[in-house]
Protein backbone atom coordinates (compact mmCIF):
# COMPACT_ATOMS: atom_id res chain seq x y z
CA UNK A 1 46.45 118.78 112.78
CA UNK A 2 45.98 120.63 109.16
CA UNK A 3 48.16 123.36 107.67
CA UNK A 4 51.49 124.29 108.77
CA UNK A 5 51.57 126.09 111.96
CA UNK A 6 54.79 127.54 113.26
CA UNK A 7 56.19 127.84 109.88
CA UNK A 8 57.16 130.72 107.80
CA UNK A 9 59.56 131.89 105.19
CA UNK A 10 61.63 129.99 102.97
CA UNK A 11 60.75 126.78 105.09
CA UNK A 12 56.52 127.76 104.27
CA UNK A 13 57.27 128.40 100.84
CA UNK A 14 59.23 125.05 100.49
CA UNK A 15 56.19 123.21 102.20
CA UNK A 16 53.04 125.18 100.27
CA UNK A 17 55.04 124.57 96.68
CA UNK A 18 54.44 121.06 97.75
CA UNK A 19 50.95 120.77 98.97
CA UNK A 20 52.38 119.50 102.55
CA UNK A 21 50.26 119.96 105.52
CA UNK A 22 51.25 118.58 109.28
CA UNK A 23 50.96 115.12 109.39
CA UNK A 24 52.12 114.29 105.68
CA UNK A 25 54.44 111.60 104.96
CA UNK A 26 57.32 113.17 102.91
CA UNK A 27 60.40 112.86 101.46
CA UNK A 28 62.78 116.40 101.62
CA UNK A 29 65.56 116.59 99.31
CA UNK A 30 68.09 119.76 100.67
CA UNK A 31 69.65 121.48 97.72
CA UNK A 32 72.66 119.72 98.46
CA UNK A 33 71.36 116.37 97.54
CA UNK A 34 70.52 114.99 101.26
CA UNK A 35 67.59 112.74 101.47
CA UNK A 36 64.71 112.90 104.54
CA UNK A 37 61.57 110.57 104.70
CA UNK A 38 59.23 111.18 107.76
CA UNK A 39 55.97 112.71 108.93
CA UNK A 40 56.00 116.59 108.89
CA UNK A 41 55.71 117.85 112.43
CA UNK A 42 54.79 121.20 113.61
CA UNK A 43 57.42 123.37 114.48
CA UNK A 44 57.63 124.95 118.15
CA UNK A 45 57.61 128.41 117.93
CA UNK A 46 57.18 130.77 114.98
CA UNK A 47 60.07 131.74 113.27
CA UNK A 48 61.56 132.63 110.35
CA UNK A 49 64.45 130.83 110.39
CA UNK A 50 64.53 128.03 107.58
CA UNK A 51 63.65 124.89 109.08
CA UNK A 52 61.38 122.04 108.57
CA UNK A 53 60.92 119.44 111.41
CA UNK A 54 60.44 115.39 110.44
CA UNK A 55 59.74 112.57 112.11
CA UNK A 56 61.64 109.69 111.09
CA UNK A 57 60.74 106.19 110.42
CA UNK A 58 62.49 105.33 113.40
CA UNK A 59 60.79 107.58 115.28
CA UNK A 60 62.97 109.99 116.46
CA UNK A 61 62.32 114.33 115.24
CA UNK A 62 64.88 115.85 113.06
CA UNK A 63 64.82 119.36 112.11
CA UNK A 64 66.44 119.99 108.53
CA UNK A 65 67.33 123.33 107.31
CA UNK A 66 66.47 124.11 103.96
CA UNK A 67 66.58 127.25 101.33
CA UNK A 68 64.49 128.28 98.16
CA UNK A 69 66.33 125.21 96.11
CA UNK A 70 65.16 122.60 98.40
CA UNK A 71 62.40 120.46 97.28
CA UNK A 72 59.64 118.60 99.12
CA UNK A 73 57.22 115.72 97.96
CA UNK A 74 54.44 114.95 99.88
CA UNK A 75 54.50 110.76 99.92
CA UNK A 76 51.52 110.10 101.49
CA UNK A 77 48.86 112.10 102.85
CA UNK A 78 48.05 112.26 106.80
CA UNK A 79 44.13 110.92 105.94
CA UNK A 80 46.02 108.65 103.94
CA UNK A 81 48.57 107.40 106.30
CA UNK A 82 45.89 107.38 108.94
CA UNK A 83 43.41 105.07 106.77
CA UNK A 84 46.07 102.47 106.05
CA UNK A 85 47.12 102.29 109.80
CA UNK A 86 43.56 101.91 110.67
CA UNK A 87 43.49 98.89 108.19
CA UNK A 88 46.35 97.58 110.11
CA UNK A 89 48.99 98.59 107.39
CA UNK A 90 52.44 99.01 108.83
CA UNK A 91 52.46 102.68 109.58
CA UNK A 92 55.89 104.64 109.05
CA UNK A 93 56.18 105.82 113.11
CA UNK A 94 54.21 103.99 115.66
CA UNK A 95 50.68 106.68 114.93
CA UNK A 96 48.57 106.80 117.99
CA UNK A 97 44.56 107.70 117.31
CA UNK A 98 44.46 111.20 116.02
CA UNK A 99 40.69 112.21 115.72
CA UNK A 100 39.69 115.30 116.72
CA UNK A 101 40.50 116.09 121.02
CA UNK A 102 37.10 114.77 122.28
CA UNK A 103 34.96 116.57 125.14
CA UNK A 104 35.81 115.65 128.59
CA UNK A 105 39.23 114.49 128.14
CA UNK A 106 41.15 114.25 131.95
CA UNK A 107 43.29 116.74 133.02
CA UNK A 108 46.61 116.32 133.64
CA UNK A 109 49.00 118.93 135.48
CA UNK A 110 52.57 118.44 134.40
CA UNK A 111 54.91 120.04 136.68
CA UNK A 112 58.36 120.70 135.97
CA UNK A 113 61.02 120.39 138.29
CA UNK A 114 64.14 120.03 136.28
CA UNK A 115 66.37 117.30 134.26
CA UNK A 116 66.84 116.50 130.87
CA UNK A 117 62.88 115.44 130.15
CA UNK A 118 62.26 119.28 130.73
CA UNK A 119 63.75 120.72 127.79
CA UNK A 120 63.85 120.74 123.98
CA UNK A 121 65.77 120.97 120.86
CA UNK A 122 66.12 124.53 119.79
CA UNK A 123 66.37 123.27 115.90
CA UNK A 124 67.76 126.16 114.75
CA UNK A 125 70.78 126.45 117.36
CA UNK A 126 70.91 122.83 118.37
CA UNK A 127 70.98 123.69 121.53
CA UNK A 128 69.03 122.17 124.38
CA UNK A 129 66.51 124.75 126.14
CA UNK A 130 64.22 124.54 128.83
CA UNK A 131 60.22 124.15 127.89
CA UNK A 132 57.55 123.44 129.95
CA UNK A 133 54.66 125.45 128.76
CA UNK A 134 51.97 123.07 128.47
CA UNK A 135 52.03 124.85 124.08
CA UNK A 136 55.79 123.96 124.12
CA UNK A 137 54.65 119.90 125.49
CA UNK A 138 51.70 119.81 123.10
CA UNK A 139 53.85 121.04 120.06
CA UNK A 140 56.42 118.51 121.05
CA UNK A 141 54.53 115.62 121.78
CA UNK A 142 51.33 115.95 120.29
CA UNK A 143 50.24 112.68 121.14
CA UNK A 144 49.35 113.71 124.65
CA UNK A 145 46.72 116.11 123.27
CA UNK A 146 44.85 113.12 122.52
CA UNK A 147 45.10 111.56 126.26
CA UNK A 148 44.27 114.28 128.44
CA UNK A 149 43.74 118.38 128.97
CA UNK A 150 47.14 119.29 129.71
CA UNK A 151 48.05 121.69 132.12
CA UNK A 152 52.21 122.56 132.48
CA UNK A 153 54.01 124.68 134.40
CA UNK A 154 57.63 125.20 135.70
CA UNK A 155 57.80 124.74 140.42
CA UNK A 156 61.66 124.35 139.72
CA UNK A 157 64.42 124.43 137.24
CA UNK A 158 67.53 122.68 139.20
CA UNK A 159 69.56 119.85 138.86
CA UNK A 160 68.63 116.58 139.93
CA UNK A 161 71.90 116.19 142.13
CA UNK A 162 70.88 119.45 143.97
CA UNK A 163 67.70 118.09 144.96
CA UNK A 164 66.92 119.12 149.07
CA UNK A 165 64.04 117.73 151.57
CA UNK A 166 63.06 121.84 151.29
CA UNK A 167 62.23 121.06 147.89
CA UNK A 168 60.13 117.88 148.18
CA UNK A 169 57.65 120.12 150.25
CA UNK A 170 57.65 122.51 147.98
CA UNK A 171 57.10 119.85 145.17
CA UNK A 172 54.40 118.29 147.80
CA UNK A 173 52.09 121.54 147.65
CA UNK A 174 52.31 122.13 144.19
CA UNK A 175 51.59 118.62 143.49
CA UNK A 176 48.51 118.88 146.43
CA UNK A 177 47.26 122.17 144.50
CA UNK A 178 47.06 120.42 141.42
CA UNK A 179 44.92 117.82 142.65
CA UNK A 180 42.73 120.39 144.85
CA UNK A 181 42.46 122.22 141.74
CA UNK A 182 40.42 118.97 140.27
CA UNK A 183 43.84 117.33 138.44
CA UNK A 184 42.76 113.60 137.71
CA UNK A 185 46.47 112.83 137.34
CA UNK A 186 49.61 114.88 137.98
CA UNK A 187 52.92 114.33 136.12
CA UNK A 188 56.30 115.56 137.92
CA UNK A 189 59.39 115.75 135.34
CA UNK A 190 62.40 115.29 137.12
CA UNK A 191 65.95 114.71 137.04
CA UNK A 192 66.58 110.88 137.21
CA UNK A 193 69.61 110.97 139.40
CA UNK A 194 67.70 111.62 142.64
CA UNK A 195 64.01 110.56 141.06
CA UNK A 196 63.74 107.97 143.59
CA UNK A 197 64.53 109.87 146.53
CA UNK A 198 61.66 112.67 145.53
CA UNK A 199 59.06 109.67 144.77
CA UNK A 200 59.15 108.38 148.04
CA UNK A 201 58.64 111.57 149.96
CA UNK A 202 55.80 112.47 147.69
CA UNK A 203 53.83 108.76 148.52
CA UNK A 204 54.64 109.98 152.47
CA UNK A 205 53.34 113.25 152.45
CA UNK A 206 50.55 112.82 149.84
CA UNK A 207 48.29 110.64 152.76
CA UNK A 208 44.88 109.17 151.35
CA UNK A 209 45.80 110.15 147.21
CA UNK A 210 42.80 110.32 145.46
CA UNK A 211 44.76 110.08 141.89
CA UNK A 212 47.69 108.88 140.33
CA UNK A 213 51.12 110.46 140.68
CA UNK A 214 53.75 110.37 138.31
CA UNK A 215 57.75 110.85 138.49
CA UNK A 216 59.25 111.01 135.04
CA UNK A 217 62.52 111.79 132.96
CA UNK A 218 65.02 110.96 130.52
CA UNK A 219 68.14 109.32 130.48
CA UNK A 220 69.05 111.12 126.91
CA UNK A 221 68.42 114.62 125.99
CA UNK A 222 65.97 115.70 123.57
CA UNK A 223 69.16 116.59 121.16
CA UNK A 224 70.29 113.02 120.79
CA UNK A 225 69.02 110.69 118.64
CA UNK A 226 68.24 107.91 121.08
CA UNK A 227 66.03 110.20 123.24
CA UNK A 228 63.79 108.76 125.84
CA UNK A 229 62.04 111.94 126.74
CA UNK A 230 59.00 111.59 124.52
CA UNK A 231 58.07 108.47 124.89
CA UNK A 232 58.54 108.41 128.86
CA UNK A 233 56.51 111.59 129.49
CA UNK A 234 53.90 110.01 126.89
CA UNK A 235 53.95 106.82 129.28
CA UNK A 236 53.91 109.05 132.56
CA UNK A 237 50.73 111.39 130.78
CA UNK A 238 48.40 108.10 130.09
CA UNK A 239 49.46 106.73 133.64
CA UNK A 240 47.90 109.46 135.02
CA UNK A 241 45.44 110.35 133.09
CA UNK A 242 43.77 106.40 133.21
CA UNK A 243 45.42 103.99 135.58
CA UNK A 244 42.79 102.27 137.87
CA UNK A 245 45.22 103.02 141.06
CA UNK A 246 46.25 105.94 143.49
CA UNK A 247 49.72 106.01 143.61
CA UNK A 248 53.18 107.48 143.28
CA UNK A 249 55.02 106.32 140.77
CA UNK A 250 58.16 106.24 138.69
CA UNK A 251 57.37 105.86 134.88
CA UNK A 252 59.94 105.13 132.72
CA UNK A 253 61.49 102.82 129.79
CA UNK A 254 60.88 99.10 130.84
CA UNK A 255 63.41 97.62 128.16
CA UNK A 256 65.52 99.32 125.59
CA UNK A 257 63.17 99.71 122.57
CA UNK A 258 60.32 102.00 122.46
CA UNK A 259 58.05 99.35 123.31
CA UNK A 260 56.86 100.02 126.80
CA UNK A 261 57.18 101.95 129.98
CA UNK A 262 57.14 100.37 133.41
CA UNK A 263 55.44 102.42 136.47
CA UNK A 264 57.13 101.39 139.83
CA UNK A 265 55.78 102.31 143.02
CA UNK A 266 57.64 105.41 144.33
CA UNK A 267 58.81 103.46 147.46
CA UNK A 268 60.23 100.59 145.94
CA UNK A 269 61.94 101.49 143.06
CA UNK A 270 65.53 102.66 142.14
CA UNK A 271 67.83 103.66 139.44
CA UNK A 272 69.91 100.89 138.52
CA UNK A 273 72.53 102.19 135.89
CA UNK A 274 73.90 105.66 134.66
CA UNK A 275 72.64 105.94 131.38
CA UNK A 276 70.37 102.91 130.02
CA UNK A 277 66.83 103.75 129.13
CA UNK A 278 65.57 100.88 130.83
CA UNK A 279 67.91 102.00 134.29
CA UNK A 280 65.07 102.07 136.90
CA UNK A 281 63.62 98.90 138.65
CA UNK A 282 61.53 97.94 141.47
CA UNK A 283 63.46 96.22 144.53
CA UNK A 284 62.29 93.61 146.06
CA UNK A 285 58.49 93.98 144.31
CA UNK A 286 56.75 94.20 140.84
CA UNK A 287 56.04 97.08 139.28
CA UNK A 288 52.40 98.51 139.12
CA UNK A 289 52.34 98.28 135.78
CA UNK A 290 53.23 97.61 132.64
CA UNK A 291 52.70 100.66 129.66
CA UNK A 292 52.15 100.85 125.82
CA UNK A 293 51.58 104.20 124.96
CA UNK A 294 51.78 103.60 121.65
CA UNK A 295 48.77 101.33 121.98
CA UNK A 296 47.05 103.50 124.67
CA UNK A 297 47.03 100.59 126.65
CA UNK A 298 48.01 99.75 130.62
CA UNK A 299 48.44 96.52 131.73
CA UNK A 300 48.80 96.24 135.56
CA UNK A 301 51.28 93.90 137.22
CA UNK A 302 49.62 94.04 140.70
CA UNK A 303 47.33 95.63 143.02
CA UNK A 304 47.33 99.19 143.63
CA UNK A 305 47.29 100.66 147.72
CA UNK A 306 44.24 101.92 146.90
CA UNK A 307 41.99 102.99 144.13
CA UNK A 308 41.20 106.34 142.22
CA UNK A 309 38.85 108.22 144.13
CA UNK A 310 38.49 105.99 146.91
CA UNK A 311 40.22 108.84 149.67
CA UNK A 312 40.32 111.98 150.38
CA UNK A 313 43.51 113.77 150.05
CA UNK A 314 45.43 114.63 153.72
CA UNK A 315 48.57 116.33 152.93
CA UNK A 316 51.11 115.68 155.87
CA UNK A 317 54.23 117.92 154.74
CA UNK A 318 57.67 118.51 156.40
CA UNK A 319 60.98 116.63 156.31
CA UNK A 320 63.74 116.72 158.94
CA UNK A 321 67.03 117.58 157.36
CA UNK A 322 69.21 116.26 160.21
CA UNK A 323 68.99 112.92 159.17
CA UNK A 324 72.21 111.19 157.14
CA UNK A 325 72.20 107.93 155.07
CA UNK A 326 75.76 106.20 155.93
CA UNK A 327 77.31 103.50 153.82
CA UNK A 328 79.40 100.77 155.82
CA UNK A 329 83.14 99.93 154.38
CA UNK A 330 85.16 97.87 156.01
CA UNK A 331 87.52 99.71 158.77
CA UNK A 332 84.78 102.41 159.07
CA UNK A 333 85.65 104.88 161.73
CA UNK A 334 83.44 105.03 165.09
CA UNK A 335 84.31 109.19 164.56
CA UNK A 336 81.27 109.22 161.59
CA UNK A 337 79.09 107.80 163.55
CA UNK A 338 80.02 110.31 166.81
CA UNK A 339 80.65 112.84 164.53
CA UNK A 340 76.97 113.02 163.26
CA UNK A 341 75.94 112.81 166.82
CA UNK A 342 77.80 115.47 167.98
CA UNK A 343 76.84 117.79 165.23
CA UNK A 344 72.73 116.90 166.35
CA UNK A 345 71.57 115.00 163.95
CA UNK A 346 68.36 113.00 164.54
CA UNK A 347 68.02 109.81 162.62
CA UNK A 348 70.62 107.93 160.33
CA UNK A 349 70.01 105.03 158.01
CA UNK A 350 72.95 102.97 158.07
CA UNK A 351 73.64 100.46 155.00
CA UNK A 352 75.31 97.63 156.45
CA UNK A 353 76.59 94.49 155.33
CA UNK A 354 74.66 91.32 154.46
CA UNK A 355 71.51 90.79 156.64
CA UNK A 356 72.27 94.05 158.36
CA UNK A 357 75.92 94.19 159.69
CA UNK A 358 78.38 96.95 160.83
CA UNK A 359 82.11 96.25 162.22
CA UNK A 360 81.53 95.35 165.89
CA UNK A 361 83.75 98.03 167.11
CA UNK A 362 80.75 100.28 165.80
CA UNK A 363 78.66 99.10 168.59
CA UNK A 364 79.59 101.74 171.29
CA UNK A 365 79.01 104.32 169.13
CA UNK A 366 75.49 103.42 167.71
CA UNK A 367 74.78 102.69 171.36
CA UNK A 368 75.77 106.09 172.11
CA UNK A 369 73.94 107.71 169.36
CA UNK A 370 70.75 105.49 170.32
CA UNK A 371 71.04 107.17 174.21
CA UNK A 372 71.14 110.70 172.78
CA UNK A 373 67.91 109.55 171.28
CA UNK A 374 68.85 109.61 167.73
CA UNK A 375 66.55 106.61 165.61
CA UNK A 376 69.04 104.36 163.92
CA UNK A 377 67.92 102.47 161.35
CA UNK A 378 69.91 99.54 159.34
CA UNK A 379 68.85 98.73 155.72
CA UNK A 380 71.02 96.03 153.49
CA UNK A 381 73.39 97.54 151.34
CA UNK A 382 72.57 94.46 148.95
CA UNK A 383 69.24 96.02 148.06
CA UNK A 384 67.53 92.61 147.45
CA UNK A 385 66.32 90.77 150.50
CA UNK A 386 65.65 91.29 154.05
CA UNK A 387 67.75 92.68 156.94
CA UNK A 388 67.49 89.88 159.47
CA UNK A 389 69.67 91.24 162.68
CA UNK A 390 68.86 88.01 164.85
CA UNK A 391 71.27 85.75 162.80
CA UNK A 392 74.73 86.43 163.88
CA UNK A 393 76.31 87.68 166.74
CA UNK A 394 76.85 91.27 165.20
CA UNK A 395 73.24 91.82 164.93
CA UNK A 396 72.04 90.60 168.00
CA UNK A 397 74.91 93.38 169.30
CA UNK A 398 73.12 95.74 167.11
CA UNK A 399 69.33 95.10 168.30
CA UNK A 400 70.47 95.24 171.41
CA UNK A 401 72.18 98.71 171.02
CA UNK A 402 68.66 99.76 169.76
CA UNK A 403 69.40 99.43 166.14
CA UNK A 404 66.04 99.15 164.13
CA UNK A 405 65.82 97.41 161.54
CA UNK A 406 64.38 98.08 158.38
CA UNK A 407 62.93 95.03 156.77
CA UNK A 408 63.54 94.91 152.57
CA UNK A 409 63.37 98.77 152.36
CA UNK A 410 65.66 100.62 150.26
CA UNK A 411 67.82 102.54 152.06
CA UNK A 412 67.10 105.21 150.36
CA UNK A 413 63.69 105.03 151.12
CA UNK A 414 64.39 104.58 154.59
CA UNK A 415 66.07 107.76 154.88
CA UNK A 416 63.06 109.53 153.28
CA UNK A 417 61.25 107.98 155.51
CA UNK A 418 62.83 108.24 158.53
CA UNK A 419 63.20 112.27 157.62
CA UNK A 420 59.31 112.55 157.46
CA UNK A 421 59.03 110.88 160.37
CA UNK A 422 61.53 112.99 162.70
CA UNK A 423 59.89 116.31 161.16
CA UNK A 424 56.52 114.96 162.92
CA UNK A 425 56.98 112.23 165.56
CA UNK A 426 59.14 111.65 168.99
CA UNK A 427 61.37 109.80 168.62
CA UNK A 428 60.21 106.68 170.46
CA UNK A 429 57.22 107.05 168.02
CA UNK A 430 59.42 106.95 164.89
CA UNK A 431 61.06 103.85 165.85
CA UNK A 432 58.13 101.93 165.88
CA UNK A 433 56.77 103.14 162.64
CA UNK A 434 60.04 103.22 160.57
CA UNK A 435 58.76 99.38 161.05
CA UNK A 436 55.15 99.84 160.02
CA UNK A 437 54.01 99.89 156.35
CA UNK A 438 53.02 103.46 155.46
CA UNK A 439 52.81 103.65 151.69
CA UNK A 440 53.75 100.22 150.43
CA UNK A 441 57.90 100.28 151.41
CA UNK A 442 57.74 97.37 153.12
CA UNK A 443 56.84 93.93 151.86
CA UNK A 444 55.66 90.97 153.96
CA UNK A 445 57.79 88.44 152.16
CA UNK A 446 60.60 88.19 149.54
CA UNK A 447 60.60 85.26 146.59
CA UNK A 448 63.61 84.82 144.16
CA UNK A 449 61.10 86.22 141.15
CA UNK A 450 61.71 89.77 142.35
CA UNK A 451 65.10 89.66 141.73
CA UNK A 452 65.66 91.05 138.14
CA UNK A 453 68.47 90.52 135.60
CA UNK A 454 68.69 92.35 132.48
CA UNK A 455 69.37 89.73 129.58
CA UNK A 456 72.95 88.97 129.20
């Protein structure tokens, strides 16, 4: 990546007095005596507003604007920088392999659906602004160039929190086009607030995936200096592009540093905190695998459902929005539960208590809702473990009021679930396979090792 593309004016002139191409480790001195050392990155559009775009040793981008005074020493050269790595010299930001794009790379669709990963600093405003041409990804994360073809365009531009089942079918063809247009991989970036929720409808509807699916975003905006959304949609590209398995997953920061990405089934996993980078884990199961995109390397943590290639995609689309996820609280009102029936809903996932408990005088209600043949389903509010309903009293009640329960699924999942279920199946049919494995949400047993704490 020679010469300076997307440069002109003062910031060109600054950059040619000094010799700098892309790639050159440099040190900028602005005229009023501030001091920048990093790798000189492209910039995203041209323009002729004066400013020059580092990457610092911490490697984070900065964009810097400078005037004719300014003044610019090129440190090292990119050959130079890249010879020394290649010796295994410490390098000043983690460098991935940047030969020439070879023939035959994969291709990988990146569809944008929203959230923070979907934008980009606007260096001369600050501002944050969305991008998702697949120019606007390959001038911002050049990196991925190097992994796959890339292919980008915008399905959606919303708000996580305004997520609707509508929009997971749309997101389902899009995704199903991509991969009948010969995708190897397909990358969805997505809010992370409802991430989850949008995972596990796309590993119900997507039946038989021939190729790996990806869910990404970023806890931190591209403007702030502890940004995620780089590395995680460099994580989510290479999971695509070359993991053995065909799955849905969630890629995203697997500890706080910059060290690797974690890809967790889309059924299984869940955000577990508002802003750490590290906020999603799998429930109640590993995760698929384990990423170093700075290393180009994937380990895997566990068998995948099935391997690339080894199906043929059957898309099975449609999700029943009369369905409603209800947390128990103690001295719950029987009116929610009537209220929902009343109003003709079909299904509701109910997060009880424990091993799967409601207050008792719940029981007439849930046995009414269950004789107007709406499915209700009972998930653990705990997250980790099993709903076990034949322990106490209460959920022997419960069974008996033709309660299902849901084994370790998240309840979120469950109500995914249970919505693509009651958009295809009667419901007699739907109880009996809101119990049935479909795309790896439930587990056959639970051990104490799944049970994750961050370090204290």
């Amino acid at each position: 990546m020679s010469g300076l593309p997307g440069y002109t004016g003062a910031a060109r002139r600054v950059l040619e007095r000094a010799g700098a191409s892309v790639g050159d480790y440099v040190e900028l001195v602005t005229s009023d005596g501030r001091v920048f050392r990093g790798i000189l990155m492209p910039r995203y559009a041209l323009s002729q507003k004066p400013i020059v775009v580092l990457k610092l040793d911490n490697g984070y981008n900065v964009g810097v604007r400078v005037d004719e005074h300014a003044q610019v020493v090129v440190l090292k050269t990119r050959e130079a920088v890249l010879r020394e790595a290649a010796a295994g010299a410490p390098a000043p930001v983690p460098l991935l392999e940047e030969q020439p794009r070879r023939e035959g790379l994969p291709r990988v669709s990146v569809l944008g659906t929203g959230g923070t990963i979907a934008s980009k600093v606007e260096y001369e405003t600050g501002a944050v602004k969305p991008a998702f041409s697949s120019e606007e990804i390959l001038e911002a994360v050049p990196e991925v160039g190097f992994i796959a073809e890339i292919k980008a365009r915008v399905v959606m531009n919303i708000l996580s929190e305004n997520m609707r089942p509508r929009y997971w079918e749309r997101i389902v063809e899009e995704v199903a086009r991509e991969i009948e247009g010969g995708a190897e991989g397909v990358v969805v970036a997505h809010g992370t607030d409802t991430m989850a929720y949008t995972a596990a409808a796309l590993a119900f509807a997507l039946r038989g995936l021939p190729v790996p699916v990806a869910l990404v975003g970023a806890q931190r905006s591209s403007d702030r200096p502890s940004s995620d959304a780089a590395f995680n949609l460099l994580a989510a590209v290479l999971y695509a592009a070359r993991y053995e398995g065909a799955e849905v997953a969630v890629v995203m920061h697997g500890e706080t540093g910059d060290t690797y990405a974690l890809a967790h089934r889309g059924t299984r996993v869940r955000k577990m905190h508002t802003s750490r980078r590290d906020a999603f884990q799998s429930i109640n199961d590993r995760p698929l695998a384990r990423i170093y995109p700075f290393e180009r390397r994937i380990e895997p943590l566990q068998e995948p459902l099935r391997r690339r290639g080894a199906e043929e995609l059957r898309v099975e689309n449609g999700f029943e929005e009369k369905v409603a996820l209800v947390k128990y609280y103690p001295g719950m009102d029987a009116e929610v539960i009537d209220f929902l029936v009343d109003r003709g809903y079909k299904g509701i996932v109910l997060e009880g208590t424990g091993l799967g408990h409601v207050g008792e005088w719940l029981v007439d209600s849930i046995k009414r809702a269950v004789d107007s043949d709406v499915v209700v389903v009972m998930t653990s509010q705990t997250l980790f473990g099993r709903v076990n309903m034949n322990v106490y009293n209460t959920g022997r009640k419960l069974l008996a009021a033709g309660v299902v329960p849901a084994e370790d699924m998240l309840p979120e999942t469950a109500y995914v679930k249970l919505s693509w279920l009651l958009a295809r199946y009667e419901p007699r049919e739907a109880r009996r396979l809101i119990r049935v494995n479909l795309a790896g949400e439930i587990g056959e047993r639970h051990t104490l090792d799944l049970y994750p704490r961050w370090p204290l």
